[in-house]
N, C-alpha and C. Protein backbone atom coordinates (compact mmCIF):
# COMPACT_ATOMS: atom_id res chain seq x y z
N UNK A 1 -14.10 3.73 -8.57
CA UNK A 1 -12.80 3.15 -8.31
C UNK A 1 -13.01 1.83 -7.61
N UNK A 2 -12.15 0.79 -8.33
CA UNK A 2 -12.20 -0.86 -7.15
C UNK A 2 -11.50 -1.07 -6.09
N UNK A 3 -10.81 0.19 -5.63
CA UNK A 3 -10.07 0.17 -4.23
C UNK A 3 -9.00 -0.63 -4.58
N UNK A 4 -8.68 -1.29 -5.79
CA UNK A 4 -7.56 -1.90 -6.13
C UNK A 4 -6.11 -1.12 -5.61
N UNK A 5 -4.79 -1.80 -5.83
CA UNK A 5 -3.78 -1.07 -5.28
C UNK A 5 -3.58 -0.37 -6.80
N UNK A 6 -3.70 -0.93 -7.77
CA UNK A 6 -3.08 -0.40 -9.14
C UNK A 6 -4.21 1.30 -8.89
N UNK A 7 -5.60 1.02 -8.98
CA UNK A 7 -6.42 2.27 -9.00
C UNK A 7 -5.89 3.10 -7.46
N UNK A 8 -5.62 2.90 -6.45
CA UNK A 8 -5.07 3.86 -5.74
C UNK A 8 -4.14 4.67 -6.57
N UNK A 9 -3.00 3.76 -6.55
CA UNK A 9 -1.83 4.17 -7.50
C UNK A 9 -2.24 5.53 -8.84
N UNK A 10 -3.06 5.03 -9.17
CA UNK A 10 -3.09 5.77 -10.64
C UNK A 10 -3.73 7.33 -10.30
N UNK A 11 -4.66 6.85 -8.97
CA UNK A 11 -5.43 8.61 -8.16
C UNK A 11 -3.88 8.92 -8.01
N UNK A 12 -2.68 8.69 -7.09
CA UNK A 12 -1.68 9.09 -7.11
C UNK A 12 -0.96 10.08 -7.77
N UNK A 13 -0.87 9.35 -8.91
CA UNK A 13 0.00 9.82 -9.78
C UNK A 13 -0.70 10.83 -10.62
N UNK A 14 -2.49 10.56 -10.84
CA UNK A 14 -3.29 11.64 -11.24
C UNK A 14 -3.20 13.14 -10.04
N UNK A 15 -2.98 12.89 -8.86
CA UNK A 15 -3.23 14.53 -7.81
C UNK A 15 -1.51 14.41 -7.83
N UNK A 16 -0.69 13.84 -8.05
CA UNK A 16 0.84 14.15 -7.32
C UNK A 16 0.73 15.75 -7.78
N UNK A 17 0.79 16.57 -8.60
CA UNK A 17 1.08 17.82 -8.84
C UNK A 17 0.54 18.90 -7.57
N UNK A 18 -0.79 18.35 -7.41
CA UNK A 18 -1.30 19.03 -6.30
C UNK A 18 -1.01 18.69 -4.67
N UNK A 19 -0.43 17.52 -4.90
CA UNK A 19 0.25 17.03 -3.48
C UNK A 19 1.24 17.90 -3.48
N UNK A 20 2.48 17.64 -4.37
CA UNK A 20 3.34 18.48 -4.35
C UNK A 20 3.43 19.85 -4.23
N UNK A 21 2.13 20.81 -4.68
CA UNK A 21 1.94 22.03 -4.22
C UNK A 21 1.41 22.55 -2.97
N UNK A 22 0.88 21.74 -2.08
CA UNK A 22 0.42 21.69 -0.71
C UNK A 22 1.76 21.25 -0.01
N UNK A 23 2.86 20.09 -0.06
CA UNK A 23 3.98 20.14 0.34
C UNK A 23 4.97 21.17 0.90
N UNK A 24 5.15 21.62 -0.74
CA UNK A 24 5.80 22.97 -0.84
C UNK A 24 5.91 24.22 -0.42
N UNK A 25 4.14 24.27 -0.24
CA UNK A 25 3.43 25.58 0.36
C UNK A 25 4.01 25.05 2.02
N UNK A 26 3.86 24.14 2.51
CA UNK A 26 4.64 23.82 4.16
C UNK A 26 5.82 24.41 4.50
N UNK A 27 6.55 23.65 3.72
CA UNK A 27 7.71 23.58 3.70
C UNK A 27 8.89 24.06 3.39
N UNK A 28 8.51 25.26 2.11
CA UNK A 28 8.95 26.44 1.19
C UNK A 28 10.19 25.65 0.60
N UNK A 29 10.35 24.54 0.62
CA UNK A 29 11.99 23.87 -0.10
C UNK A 29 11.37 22.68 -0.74
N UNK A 30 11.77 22.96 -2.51
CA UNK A 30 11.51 21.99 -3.11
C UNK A 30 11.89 20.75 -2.95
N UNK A 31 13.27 21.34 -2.91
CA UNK A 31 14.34 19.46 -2.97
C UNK A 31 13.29 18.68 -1.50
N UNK A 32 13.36 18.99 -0.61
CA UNK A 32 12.87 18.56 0.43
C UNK A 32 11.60 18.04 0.40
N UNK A 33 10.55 19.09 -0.06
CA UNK A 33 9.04 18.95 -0.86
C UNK A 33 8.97 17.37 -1.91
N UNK A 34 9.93 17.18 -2.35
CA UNK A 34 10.37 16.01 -3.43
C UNK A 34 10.66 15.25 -2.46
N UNK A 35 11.40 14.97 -1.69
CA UNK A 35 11.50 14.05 -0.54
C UNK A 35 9.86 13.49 0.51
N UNK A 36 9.71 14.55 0.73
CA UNK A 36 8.17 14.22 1.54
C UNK A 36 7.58 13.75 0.63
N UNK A 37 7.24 13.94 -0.43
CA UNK A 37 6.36 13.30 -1.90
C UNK A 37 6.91 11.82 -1.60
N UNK A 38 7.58 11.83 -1.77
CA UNK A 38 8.34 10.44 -2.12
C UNK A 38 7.64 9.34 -0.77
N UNK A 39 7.73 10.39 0.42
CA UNK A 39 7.33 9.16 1.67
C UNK A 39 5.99 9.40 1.79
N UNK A 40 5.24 10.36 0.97
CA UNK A 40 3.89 10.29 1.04
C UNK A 40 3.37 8.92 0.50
N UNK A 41 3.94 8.71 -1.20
CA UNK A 41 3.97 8.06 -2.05
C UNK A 41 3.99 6.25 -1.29
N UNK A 42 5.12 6.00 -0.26
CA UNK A 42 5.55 4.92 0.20
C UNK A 42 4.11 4.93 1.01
N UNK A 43 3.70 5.67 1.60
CA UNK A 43 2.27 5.82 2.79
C UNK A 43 0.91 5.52 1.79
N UNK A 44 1.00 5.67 0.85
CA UNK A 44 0.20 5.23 0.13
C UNK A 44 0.25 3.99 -0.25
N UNK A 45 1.01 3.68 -0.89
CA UNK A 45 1.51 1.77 -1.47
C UNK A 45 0.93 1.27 0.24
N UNK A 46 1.56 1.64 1.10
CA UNK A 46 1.67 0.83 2.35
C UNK A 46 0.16 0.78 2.59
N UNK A 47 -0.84 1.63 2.89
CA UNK A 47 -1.92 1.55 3.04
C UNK A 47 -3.30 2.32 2.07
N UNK A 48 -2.81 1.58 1.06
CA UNK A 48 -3.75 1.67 -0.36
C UNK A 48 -5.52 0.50 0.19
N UNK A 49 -4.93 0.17 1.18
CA UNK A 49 -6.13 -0.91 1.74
C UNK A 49 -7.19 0.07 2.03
N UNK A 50 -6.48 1.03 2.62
CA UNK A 50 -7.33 1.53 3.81
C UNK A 50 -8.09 2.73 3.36
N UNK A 51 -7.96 2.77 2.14
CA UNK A 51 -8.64 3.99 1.28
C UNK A 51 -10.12 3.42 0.98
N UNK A 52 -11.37 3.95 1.12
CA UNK A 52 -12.34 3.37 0.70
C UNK A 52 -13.04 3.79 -0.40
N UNK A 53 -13.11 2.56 -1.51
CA UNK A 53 -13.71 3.66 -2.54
C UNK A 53 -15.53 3.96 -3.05
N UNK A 54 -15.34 5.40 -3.48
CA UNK A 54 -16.55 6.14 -3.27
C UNK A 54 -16.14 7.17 -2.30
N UNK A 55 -15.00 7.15 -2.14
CA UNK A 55 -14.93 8.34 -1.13
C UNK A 55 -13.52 9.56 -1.30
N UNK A 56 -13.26 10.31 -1.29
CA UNK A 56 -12.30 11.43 -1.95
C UNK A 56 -11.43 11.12 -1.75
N UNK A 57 -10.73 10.63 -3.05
CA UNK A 57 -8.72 10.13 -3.27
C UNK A 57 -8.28 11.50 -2.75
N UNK A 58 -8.16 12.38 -2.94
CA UNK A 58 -7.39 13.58 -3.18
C UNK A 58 -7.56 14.38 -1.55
N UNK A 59 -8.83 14.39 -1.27
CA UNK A 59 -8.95 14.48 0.72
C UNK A 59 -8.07 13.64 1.54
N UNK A 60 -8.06 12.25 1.03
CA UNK A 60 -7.41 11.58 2.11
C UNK A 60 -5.61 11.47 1.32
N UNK A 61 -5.34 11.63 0.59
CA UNK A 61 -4.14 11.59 0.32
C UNK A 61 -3.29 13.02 0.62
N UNK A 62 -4.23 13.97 0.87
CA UNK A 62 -3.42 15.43 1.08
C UNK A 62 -3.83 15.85 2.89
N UNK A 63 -4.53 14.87 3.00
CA UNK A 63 -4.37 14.98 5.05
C UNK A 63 -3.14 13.81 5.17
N UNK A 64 -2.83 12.81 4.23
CA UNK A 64 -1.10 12.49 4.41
C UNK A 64 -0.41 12.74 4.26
N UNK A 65 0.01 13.58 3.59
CA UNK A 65 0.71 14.78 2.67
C UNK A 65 0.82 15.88 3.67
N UNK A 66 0.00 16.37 4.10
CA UNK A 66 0.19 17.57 5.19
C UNK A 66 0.63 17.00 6.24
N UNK A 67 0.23 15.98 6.99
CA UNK A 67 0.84 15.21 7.91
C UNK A 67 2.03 14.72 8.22
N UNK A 68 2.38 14.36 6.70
CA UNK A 68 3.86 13.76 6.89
C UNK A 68 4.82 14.93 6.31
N UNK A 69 4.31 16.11 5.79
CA UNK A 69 4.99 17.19 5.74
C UNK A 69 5.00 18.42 6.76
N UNK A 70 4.42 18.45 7.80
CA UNK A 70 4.69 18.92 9.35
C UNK A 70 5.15 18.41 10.23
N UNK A 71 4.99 16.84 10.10
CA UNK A 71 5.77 16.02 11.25
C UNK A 71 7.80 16.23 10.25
N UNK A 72 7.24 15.96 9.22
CA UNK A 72 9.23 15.45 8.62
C UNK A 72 9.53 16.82 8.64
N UNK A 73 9.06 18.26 8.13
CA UNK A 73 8.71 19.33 8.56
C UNK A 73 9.62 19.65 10.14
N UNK A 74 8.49 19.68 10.89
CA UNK A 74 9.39 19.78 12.35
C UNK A 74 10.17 18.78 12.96
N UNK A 75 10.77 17.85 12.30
CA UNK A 75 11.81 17.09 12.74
C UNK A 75 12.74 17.48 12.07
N UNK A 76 13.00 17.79 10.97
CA UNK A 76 14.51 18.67 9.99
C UNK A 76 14.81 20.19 10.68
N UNK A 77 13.74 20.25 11.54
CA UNK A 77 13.50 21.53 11.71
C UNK A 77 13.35 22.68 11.00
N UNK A 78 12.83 22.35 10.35
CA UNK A 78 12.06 23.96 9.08
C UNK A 78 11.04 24.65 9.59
N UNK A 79 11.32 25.55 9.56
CA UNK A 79 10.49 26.89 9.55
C UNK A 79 8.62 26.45 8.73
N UNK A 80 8.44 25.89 9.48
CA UNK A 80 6.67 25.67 8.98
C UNK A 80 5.97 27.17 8.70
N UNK A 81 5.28 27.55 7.75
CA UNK A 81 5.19 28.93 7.61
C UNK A 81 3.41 28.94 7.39
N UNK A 82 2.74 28.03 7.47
CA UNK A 82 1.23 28.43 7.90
C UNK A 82 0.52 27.33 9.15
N UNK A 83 -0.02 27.90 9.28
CA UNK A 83 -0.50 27.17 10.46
C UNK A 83 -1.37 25.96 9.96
N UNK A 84 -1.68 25.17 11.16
CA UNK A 84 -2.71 23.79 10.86
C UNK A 84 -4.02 24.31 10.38
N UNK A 85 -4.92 25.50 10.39
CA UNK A 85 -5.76 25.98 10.46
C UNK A 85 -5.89 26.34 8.92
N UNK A 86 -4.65 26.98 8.48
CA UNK A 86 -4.79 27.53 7.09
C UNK A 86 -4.51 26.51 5.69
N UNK A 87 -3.58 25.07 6.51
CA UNK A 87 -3.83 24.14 5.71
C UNK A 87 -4.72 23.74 5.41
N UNK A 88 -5.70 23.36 6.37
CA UNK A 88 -7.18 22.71 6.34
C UNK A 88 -7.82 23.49 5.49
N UNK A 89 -7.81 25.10 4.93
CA UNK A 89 -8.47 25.61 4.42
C UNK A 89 -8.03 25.47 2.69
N UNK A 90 -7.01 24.81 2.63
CA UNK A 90 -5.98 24.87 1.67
C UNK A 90 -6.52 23.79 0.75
N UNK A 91 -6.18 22.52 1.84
CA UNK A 91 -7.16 21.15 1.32
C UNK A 91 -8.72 21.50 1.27
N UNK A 92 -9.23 21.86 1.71
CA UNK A 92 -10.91 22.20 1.44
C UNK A 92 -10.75 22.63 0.30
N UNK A 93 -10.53 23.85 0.01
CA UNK A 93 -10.44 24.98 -1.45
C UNK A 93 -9.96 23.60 -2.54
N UNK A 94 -8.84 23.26 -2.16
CA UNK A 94 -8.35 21.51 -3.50
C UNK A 94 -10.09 20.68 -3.79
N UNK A 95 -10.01 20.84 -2.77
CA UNK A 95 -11.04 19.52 -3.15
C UNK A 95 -12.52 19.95 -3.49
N UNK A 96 -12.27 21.35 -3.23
CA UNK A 96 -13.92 21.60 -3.61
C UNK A 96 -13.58 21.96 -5.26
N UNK A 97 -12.67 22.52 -5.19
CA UNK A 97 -12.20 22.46 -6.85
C UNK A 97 -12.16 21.71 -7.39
N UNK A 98 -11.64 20.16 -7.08
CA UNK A 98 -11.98 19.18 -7.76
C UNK A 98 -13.51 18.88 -8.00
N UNK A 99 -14.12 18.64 -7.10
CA UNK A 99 -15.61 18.56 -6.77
C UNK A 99 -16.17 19.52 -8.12
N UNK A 100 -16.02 20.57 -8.00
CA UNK A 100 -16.57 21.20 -9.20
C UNK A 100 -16.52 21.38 -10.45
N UNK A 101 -15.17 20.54 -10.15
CA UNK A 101 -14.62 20.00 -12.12
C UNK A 101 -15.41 18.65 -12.25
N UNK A 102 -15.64 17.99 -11.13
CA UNK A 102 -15.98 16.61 -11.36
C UNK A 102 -17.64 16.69 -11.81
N UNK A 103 -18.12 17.79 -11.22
CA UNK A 103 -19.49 17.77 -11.31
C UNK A 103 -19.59 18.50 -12.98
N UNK A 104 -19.13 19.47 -12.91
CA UNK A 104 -19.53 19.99 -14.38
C UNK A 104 -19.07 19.11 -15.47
N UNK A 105 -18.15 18.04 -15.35
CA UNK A 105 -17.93 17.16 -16.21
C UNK A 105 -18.99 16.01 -16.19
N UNK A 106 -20.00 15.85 -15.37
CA UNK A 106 -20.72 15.19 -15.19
C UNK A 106 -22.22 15.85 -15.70
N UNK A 107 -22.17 16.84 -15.16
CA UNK A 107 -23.76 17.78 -15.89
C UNK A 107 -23.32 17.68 -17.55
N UNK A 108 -22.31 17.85 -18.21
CA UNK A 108 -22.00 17.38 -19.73
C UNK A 108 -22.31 16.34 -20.31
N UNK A 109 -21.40 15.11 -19.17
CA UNK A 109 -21.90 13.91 -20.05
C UNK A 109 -23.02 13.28 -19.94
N UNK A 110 -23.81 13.84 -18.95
CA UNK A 110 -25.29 13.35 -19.10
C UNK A 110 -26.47 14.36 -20.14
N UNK A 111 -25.79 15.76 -20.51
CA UNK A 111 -26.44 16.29 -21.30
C UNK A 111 -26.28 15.44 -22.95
N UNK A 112 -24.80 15.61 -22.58
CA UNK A 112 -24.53 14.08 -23.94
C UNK A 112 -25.39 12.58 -24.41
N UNK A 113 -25.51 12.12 -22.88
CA UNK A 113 -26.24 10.60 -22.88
C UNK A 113 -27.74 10.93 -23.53
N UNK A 114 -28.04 10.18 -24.50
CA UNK A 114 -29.63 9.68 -25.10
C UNK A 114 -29.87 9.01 -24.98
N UNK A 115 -31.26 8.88 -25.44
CA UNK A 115 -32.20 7.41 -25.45
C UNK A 115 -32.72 7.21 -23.69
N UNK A 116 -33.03 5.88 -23.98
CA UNK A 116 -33.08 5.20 -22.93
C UNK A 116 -32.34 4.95 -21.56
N UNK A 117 -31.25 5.17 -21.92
CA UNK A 117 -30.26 5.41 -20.55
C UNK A 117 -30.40 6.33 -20.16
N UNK A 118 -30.81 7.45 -20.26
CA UNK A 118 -30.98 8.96 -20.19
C UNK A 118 -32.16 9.06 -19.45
N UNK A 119 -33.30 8.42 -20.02
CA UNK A 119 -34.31 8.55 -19.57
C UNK A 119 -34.44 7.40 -18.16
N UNK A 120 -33.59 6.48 -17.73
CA UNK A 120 -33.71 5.36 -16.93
C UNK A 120 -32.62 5.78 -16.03
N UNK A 121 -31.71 7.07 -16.49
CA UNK A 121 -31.00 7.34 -15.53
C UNK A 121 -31.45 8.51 -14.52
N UNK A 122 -32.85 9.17 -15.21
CA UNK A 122 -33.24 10.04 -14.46
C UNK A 122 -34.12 9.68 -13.63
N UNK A 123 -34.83 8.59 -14.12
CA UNK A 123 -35.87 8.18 -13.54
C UNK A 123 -35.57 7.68 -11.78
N UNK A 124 -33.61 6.94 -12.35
CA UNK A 124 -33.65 6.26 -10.96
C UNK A 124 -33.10 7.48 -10.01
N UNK A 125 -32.31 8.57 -10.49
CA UNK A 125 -32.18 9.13 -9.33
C UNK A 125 -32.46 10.92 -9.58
N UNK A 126 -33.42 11.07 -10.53
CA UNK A 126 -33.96 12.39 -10.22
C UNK A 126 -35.37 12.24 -9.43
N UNK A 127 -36.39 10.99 -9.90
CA UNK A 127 -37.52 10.71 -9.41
C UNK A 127 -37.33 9.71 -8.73
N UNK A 128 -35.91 9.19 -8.29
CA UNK A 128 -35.65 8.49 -7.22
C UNK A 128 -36.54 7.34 -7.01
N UNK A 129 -36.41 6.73 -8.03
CA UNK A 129 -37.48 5.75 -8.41
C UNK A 129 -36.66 3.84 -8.14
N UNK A 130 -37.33 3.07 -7.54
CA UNK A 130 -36.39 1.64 -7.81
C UNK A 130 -36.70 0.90 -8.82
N UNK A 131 -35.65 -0.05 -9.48
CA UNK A 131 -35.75 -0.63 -10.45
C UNK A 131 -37.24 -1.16 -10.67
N UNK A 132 -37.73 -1.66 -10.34
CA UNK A 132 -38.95 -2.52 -10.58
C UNK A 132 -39.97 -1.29 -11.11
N UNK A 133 -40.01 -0.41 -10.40
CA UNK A 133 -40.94 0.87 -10.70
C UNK A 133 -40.44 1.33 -12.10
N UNK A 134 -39.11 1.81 -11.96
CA UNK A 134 -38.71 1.95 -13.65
C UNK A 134 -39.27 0.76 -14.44
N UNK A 135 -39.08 -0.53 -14.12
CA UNK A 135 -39.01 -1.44 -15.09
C UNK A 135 -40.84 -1.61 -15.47
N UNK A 136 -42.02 -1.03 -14.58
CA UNK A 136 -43.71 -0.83 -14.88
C UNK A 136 -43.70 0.41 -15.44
N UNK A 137 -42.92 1.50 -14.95
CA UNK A 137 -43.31 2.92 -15.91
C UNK A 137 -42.72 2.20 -17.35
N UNK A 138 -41.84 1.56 -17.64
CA UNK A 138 -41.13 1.60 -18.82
C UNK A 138 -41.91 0.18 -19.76
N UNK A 139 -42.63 -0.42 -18.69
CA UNK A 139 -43.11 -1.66 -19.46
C UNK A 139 -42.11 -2.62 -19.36
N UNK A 140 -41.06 -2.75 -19.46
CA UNK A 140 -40.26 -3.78 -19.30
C UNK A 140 -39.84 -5.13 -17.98
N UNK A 141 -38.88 -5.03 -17.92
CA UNK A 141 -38.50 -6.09 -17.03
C UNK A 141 -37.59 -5.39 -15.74
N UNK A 142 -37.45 -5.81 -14.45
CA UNK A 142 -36.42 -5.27 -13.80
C UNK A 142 -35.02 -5.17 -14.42
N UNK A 143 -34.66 -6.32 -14.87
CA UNK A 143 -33.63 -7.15 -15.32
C UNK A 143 -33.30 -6.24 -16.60
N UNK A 144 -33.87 -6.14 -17.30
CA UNK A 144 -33.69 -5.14 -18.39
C UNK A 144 -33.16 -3.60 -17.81
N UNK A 145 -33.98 -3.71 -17.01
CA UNK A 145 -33.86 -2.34 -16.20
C UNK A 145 -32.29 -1.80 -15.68
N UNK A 146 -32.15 -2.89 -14.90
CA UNK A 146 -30.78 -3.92 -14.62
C UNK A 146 -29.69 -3.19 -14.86
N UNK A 147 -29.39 -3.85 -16.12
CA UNK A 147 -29.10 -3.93 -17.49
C UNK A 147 -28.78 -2.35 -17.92
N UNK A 148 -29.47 -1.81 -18.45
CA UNK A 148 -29.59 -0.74 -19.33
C UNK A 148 -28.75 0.31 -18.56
N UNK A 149 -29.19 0.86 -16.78
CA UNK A 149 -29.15 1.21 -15.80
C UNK A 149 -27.00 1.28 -16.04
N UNK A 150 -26.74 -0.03 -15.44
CA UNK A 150 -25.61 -0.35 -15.43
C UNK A 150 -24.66 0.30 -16.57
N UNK A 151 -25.04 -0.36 -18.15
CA UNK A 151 -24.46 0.77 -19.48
C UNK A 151 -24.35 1.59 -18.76
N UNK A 152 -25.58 2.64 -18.62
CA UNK A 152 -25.86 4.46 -18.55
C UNK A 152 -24.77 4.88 -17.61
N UNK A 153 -24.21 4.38 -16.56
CA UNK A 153 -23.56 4.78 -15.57
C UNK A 153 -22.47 4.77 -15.71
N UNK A 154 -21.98 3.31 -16.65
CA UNK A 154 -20.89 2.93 -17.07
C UNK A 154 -20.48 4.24 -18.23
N UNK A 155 -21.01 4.20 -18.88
CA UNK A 155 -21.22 5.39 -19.82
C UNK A 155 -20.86 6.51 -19.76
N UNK A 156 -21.25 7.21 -18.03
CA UNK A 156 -21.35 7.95 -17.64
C UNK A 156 -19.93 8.34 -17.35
N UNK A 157 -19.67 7.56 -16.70
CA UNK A 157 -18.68 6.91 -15.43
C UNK A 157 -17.17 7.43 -16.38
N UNK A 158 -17.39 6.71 -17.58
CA UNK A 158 -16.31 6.62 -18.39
C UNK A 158 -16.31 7.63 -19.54
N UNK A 159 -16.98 8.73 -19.54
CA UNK A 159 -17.09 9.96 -20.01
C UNK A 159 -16.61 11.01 -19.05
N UNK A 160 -16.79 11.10 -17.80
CA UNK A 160 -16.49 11.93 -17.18
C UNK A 160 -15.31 11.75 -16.77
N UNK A 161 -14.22 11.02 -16.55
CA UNK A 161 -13.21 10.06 -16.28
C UNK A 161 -12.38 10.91 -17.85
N UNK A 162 -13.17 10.99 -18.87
CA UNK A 162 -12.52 11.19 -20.20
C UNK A 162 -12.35 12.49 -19.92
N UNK A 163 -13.46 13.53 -19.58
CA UNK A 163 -13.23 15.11 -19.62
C UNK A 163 -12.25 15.53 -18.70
N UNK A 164 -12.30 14.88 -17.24
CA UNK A 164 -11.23 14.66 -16.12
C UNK A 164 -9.95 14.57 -16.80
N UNK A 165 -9.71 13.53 -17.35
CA UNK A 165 -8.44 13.82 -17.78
C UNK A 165 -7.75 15.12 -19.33
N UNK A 166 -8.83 14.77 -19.96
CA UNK A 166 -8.36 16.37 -21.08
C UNK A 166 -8.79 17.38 -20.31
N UNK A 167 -9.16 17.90 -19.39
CA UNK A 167 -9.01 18.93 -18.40
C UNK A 167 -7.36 19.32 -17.51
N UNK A 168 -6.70 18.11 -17.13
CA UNK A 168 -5.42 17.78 -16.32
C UNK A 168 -4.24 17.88 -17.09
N UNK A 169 -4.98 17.52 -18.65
CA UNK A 169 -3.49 17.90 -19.54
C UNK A 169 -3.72 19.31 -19.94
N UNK A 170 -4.28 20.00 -19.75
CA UNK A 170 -4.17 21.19 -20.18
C UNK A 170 -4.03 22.22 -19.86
């Protein structure tokens, strides 16, 4: 992700279902649940800066989400019906679920990837090897190395991104 506001946005609108079910679970009232969404949503636009990327959309958008649905929560005065303790366990369980869709969509598309990217993608981080070393085991150039490296990931990147989403519609 480029930490852009549009790519915040789009993690958004990709977890809203699961925001909205962590809401709900607070709060036990939809219409209301739809309301907190909504000012989660504004907390996001507002500080889409402050998200860093490489690091879990869906963690930090559902500790705002729980946040601003216990504080708006106990200011309407609703009946909060699990504790801070069992949320946290709530968001963990989300995100390790994601985590494990993300990874097995990833052990795929690298069983998918051939050739040379395959082999230059293991090199750099199963034998944890740096470019230049790939680029003497392989005979070539760093730059090539570079190069090729960049595809494979891209490749990667944008395969798993593909299973991610025909996984979400279904």
């Amino acid at each position: 992700m480029s930490g852009s506001r549009e790519e915040v946005l789009r993690e958004f609108v990709r977890h809203r279902s699961g925001l909205f079910a962590l809401i709900v679970t607070i709060v036990r009232d939809f219409g209301f649940a739809e309301e907190i969404l909504q000012e989660v949503a504004v907390v996001v636009c507002d500080q889409w800066a402050d998200f860093r990327p490489g690091t879990n959309f869906q963690a930090w958008a559902m500790r705002i989400a729980r946040n601003k649905a216990i504080n708006l929560g106990r200011a309407a005065r609703k009946e909060l019906v699990l504790s801070p303790e069992a949320l946290e366990g709530i968001e963990s369980a989300a995100v390790a679920e994601t985590r494990s869709g993300w990874l097995e969509a990833l052990k795929k598309c690298m069983e998918s990837l051939e050739g040379r990217g395959r082999e230059i993608l293991s090199l750099r981080y199963d034998e944890e090897l740096d470019c230049s070393e790939i680029a003497r085991r392989l005979k070539t150039t760093a730059t090539a190395v570079h190069m090729a490296l960049s595809r494979a990931r891209t490749s990667v990147g944008r395969c798993v991104e593909g299973r991610l989403a025909e996984g979400e519609s279904t």
